[in-house]
PDB file of N, CA and C in Angstrom:
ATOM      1  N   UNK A   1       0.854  -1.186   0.000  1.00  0.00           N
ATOM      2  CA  UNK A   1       0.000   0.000   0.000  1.00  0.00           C
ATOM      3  C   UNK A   1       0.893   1.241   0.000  1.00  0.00           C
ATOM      4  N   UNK A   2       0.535   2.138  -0.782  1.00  0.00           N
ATOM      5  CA  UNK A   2       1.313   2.940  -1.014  1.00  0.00           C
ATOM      6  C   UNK A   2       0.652   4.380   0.179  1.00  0.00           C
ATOM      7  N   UNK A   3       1.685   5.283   0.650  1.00  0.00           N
ATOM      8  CA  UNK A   3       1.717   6.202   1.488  1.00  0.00           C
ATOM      9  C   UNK A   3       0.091   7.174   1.453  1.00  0.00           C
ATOM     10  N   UNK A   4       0.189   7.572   0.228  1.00  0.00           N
ATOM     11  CA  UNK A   4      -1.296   7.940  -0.128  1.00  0.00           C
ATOM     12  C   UNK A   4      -2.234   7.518   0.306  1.00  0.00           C
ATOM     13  N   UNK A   5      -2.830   6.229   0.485  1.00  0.00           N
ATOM     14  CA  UNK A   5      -3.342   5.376   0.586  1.00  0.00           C
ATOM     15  C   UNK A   5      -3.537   5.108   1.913  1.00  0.00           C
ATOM     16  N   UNK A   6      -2.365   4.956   2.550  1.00  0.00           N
ATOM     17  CA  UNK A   6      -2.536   4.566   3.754  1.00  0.00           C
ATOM     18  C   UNK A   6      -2.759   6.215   4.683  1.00  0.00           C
ATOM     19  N   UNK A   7      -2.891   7.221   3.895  1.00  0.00           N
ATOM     20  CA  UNK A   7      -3.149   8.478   4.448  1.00  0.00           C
ATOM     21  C   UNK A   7      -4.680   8.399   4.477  1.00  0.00           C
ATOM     22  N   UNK A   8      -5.178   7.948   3.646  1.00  0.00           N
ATOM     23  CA  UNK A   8      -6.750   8.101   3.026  1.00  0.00           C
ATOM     24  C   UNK A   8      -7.198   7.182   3.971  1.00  0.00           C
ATOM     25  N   UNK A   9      -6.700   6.313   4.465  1.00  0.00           N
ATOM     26  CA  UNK A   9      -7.182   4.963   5.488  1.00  0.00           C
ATOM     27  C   UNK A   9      -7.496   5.587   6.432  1.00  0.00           C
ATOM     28  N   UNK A  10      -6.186   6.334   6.955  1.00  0.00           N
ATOM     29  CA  UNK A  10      -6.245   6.523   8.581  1.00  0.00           C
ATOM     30  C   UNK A  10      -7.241   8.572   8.450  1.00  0.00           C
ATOM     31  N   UNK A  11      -7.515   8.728   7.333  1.00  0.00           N
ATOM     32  CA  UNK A  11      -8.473   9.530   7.549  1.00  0.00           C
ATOM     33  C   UNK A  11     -10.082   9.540   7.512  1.00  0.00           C
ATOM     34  N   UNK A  12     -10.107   8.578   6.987  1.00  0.00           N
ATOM     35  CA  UNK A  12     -11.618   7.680   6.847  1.00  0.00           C
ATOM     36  C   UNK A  12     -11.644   7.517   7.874  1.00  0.00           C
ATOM     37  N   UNK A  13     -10.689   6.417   8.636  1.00  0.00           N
ATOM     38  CA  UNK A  13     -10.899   5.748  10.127  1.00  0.00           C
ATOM     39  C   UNK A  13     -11.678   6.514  10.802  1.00  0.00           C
ATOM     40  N   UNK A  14     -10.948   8.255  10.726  1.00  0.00           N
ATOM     41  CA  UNK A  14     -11.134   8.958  11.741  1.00  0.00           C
ATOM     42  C   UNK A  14     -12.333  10.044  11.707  1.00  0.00           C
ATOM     43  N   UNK A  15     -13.055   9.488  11.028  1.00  0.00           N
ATOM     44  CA  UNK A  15     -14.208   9.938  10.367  1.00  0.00           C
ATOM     45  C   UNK A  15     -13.723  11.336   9.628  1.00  0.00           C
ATOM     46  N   UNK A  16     -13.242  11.644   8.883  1.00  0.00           N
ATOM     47  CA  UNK A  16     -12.963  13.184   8.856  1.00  0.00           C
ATOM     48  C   UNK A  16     -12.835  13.652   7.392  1.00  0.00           C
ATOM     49  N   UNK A  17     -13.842  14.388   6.979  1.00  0.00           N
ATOM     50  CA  UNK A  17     -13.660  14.583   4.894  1.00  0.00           C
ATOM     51  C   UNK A  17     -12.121  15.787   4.790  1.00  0.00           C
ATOM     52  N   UNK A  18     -12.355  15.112   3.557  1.00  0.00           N
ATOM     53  CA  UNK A  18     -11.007  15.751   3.199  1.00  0.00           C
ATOM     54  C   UNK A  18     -10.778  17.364   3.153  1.00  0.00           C
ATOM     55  N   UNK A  19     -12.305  17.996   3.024  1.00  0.00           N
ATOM     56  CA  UNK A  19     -12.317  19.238   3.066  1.00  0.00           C
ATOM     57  C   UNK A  19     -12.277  19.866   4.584  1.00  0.00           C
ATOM     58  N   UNK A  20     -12.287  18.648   5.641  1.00  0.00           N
ATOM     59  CA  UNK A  20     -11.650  19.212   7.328  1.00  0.00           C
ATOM     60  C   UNK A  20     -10.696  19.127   7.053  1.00  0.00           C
ATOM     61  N   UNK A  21     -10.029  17.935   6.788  1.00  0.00           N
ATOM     62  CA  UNK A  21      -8.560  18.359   6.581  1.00  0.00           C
ATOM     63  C   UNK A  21      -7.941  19.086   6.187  1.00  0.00           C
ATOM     64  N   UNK A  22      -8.069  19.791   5.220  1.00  0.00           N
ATOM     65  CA  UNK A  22      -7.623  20.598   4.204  1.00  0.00           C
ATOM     66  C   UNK A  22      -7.937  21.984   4.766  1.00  0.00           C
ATOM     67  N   UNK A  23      -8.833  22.359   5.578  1.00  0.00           N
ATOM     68  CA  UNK A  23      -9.182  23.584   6.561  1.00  0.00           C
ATOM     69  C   UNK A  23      -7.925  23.455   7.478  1.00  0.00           C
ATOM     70  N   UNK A  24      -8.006  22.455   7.766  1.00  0.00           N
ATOM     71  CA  UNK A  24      -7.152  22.390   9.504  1.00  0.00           C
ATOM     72  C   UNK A  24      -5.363  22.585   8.803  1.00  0.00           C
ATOM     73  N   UNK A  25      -4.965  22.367   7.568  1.00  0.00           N
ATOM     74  CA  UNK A  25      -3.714  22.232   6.977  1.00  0.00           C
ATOM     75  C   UNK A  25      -3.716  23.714   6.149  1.00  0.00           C
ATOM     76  N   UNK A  26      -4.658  24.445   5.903  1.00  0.00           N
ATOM     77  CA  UNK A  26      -4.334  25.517   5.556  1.00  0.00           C
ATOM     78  C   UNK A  26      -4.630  25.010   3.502  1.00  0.00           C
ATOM     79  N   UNK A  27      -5.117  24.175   3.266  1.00  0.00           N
ATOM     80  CA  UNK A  27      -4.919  24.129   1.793  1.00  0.00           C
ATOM     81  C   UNK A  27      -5.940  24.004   1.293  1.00  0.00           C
ATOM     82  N   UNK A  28      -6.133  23.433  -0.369  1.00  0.00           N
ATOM     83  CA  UNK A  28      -7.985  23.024  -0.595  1.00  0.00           C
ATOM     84  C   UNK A  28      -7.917  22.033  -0.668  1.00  0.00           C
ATOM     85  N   UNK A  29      -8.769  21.175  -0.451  1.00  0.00           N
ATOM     86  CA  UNK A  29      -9.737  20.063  -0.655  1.00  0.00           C
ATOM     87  C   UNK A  29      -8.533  19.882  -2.070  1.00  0.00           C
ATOM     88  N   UNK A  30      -8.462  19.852  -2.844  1.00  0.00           N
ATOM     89  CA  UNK A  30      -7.671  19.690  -3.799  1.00  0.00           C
ATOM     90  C   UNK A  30      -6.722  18.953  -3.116  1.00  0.00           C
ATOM     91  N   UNK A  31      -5.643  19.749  -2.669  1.00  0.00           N
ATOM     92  CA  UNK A  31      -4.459  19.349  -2.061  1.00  0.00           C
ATOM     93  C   UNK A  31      -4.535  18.173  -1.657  1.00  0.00           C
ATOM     94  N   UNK A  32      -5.044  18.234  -0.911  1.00  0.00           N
ATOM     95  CA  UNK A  32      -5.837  16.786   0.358  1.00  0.00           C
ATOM     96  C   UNK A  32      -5.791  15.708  -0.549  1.00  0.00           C
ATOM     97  N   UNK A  33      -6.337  15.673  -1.823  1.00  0.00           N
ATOM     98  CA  UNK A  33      -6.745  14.771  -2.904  1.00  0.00           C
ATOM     99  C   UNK A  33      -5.161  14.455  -3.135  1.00  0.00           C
ATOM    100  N   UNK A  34      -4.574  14.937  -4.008  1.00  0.00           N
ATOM    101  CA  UNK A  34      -3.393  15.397  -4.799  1.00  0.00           C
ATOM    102  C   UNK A  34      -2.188  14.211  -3.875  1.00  0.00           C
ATOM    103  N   UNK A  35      -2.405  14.883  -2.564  1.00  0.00           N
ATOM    104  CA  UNK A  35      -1.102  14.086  -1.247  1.00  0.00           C
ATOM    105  C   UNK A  35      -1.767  12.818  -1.245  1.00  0.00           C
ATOM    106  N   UNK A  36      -3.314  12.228  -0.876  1.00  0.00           N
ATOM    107  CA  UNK A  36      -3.880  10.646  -0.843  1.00  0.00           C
ATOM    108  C   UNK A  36      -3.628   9.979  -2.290  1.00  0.00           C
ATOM    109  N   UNK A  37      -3.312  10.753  -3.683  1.00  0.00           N
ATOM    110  CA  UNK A  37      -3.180  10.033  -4.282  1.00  0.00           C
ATOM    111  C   UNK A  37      -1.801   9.836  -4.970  1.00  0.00           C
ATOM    112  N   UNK A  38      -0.850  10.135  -4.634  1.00  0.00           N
ATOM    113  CA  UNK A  38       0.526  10.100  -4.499  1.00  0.00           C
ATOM    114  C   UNK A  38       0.703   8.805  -3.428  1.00  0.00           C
ATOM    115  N   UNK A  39       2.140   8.318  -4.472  1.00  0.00           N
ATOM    116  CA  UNK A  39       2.613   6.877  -3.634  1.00  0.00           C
ATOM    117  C   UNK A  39       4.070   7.637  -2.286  1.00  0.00           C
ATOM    118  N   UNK A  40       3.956   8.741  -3.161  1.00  0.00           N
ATOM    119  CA  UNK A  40       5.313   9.349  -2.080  1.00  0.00           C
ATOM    120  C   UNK A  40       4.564  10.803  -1.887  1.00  0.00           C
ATOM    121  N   UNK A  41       4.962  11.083  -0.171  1.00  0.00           N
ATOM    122  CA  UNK A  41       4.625  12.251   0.228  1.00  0.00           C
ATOM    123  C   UNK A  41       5.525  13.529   1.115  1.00  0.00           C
ATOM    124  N   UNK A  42       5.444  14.369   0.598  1.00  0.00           N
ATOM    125  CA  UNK A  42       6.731  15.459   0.782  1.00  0.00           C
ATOM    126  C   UNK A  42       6.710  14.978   2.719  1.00  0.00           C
ATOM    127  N   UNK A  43       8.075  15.600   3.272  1.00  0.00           N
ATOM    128  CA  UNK A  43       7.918  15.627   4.924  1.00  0.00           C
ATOM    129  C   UNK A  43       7.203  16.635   4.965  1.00  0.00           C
ATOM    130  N   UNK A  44       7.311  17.966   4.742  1.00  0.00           N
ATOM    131  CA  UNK A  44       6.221  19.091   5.699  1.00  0.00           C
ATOM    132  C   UNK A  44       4.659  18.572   5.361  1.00  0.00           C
ATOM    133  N   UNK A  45       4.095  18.151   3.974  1.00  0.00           N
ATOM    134  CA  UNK A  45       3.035  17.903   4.234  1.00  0.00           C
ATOM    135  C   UNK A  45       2.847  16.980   4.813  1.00  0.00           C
ATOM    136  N   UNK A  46       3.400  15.628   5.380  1.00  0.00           N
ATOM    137  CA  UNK A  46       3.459  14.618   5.501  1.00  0.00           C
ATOM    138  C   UNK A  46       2.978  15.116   6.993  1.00  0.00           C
ATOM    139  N   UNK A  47       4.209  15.877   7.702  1.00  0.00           N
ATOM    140  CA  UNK A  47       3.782  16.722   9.319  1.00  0.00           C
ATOM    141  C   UNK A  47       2.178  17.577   8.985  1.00  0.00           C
ATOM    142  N   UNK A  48       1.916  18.255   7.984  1.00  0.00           N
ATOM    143  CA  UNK A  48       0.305  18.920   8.556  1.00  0.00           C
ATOM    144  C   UNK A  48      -0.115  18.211   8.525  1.00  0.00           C
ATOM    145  N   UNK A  49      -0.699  17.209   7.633  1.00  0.00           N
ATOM    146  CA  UNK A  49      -1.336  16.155   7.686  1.00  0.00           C
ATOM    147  C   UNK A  49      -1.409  15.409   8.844  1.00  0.00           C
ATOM    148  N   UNK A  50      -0.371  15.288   9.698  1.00  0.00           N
ATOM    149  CA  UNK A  50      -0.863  14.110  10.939  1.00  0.00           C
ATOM    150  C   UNK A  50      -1.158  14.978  11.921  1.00  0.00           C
ATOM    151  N   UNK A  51      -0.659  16.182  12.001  1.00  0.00           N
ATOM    152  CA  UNK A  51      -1.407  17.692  12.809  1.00  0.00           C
ATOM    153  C   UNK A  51      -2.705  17.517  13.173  1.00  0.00           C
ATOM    154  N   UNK A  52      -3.168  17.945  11.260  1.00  0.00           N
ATOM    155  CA  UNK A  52      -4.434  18.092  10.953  1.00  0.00           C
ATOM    156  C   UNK A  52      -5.457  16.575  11.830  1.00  0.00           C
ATOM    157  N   UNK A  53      -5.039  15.529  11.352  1.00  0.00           N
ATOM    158  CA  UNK A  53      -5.601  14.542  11.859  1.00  0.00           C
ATOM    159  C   UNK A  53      -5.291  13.790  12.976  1.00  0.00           C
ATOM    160  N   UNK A  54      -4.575  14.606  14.093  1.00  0.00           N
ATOM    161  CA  UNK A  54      -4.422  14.430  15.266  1.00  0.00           C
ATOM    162  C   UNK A  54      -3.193  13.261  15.632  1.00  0.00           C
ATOM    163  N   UNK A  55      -2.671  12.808  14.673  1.00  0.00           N
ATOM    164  CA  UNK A  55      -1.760  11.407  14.719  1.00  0.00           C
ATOM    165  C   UNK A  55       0.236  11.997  14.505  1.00  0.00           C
ATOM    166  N   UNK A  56       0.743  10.885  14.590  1.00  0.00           N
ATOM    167  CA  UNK A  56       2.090  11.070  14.037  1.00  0.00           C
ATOM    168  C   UNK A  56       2.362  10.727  13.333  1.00  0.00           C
ATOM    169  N   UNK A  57       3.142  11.800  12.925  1.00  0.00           N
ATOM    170  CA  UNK A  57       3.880  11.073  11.451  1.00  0.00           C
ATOM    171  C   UNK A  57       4.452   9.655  11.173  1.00  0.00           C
TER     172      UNK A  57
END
């Protein structure tokens, strides 16, 4: 499973649409998309992202 993927998992889990996320990270709903569907994900977004969704990197 690629990184994307397993981003999209643990944000489902956590009940949370991509357009919270993407509020709480400062970006659009786009973005959000763009990083879950990528097999590789930069480090700083990699850090808002687990911010945003309360977890660690």
């Amino acid at each position: 499973m690629n990184l994307g993927r397993k981003i999209r998992h643990m944000r489902e889990l956590l009940n949370f649409t991509q357009e919270e996320v993407a509020e709480k990270m400062g970006v659009s709903q786009q973005t959000v998309s763009n990083i879950e569907s990528n097999e590789t994900v930069e480090h700083d977004q990699l850090e808002k992202m687990a911010r945003a969704l309360g977890v660690s990197a």
